[in-house]
Protein backbone atom coordinates (compact mmCIF):
# COMPACT_ATOMS: atom_id res chain seq x y z
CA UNK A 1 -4.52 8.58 -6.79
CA UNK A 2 -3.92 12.33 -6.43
CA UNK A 3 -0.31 11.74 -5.14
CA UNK A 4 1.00 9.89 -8.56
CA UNK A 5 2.93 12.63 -9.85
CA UNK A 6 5.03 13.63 -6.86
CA UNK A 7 5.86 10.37 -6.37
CA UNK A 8 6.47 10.02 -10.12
CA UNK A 9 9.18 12.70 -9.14
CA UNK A 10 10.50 11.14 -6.15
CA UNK A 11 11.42 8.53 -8.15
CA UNK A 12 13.35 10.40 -10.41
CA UNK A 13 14.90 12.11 -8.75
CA UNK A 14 15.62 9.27 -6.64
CA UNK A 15 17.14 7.17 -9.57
CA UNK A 16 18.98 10.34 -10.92
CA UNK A 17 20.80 10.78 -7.47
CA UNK A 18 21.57 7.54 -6.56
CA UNK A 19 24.06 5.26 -8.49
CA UNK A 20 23.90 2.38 -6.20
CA UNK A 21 20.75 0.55 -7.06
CA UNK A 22 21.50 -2.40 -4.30
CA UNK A 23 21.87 -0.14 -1.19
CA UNK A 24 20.51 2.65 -2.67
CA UNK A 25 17.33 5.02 -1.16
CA UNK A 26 13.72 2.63 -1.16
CA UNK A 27 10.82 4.44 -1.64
CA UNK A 28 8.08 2.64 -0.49
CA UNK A 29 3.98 3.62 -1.05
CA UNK A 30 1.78 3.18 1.41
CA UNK A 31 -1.05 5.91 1.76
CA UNK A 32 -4.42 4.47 -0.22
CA UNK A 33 -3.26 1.05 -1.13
CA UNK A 34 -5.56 -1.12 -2.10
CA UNK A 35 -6.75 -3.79 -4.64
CA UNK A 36 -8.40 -0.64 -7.19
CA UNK A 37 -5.16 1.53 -6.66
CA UNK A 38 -2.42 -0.86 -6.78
CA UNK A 39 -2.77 -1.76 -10.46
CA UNK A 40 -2.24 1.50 -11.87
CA UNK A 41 0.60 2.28 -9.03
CA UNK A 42 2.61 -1.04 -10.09
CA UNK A 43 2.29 -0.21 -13.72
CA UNK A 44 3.39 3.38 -13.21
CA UNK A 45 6.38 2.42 -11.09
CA UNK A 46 7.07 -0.98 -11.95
CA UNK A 47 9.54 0.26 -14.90
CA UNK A 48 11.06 3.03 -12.19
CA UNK A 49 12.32 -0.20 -9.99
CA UNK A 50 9.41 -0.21 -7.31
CA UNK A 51 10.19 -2.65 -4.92
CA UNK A 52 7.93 -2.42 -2.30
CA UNK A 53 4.00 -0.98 -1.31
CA UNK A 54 2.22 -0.88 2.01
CA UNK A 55 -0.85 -0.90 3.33
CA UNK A 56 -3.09 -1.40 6.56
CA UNK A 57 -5.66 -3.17 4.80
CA UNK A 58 -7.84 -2.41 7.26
CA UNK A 59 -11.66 -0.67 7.44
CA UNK A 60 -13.51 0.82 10.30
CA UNK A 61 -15.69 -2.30 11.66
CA UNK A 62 -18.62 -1.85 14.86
CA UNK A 63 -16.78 -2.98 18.21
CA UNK A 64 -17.34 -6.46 19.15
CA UNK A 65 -17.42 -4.62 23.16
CA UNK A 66 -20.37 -6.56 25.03
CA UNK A 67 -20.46 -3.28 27.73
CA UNK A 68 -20.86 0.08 25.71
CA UNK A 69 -20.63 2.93 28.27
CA UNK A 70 -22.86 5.43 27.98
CA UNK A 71 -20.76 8.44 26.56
CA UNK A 72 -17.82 6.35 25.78
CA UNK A 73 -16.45 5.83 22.32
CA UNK A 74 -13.09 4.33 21.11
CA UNK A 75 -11.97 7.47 19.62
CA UNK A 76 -13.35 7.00 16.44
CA UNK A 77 -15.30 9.43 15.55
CA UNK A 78 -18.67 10.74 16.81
CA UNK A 79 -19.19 10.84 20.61
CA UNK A 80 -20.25 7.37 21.49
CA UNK A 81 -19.28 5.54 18.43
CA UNK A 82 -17.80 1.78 19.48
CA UNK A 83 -16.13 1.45 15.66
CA UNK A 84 -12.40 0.30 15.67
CA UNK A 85 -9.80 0.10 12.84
CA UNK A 86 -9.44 -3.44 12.08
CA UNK A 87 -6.89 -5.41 9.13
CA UNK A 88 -8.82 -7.32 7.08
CA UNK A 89 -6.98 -10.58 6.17
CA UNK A 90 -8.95 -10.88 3.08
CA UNK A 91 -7.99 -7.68 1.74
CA UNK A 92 -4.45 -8.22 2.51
CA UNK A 93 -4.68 -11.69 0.42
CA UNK A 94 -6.24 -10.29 -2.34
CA UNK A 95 -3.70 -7.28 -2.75
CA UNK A 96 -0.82 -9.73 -1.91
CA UNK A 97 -1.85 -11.48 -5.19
CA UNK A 98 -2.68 -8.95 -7.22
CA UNK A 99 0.89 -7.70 -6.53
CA UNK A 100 2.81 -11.07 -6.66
CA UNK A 101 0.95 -11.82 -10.08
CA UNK A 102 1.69 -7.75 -11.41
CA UNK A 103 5.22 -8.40 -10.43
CA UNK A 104 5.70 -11.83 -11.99
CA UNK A 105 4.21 -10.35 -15.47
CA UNK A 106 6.33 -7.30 -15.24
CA UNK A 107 9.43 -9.18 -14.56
CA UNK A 108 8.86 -12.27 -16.82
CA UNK A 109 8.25 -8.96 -19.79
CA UNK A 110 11.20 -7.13 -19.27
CA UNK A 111 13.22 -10.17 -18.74
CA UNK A 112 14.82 -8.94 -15.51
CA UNK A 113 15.79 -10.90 -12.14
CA UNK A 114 13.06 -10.42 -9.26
CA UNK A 115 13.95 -8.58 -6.66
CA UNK A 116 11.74 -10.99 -4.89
């Protein structure tokens, strides 16, 4: 996670410039989330009042297509790869409660109302 310590300032600088925690500016990470990264991101920024991640939760799967076209691809990649970008629901589920559970610990800790 090569982007932890600019967005370790961001959030700073975020908390140091904003007084209204409420309405204030949400910073919300999204690039390379996933069940191996999100652990270490939620206990980084947990305690600098992360409220929020996102992710695609998607990987590059083979086309389904029954008629391939010679020369044709789907913009993938390589001329005449058939590969599209798909969610996987599975993924989702398992970062979902990895975060839910990360949250509920962190919260249940510090003895702090959810922002959930």
């Amino acid at each position: 996670m090569e982007g932890l310590p600019a967005l370790d300032t961001i959030f700073k600088t975020r908390k140091s410039i904003i007084e209204d925690e409420a309405w204030g500016l949400a910073i919300m990470p999204g690039s390379g989330i996933n069940k191996t990264t999100l652990p270490k991101l939620l206990r980084t920024f947990l305690p600098l009042n992360l409220r929020e991640v996102h992710l695609s939760g998607g990987r590059w799967m083979q086309s389904e297509m029954m008629f391939k076209r010679s020369g044709m691809d789907l913009g993938a990649g390589k001329e005449g790869e058939m590969a599209a970008w798909r969610t996987d629901e599975q993924e989702i589920r398992l970062v979902r409660d990895i975060a839910d559970e990360m949250w509920r610990d962190y919260y249940q800790l510090n003895a702090t109302p959810s922002p959930r």
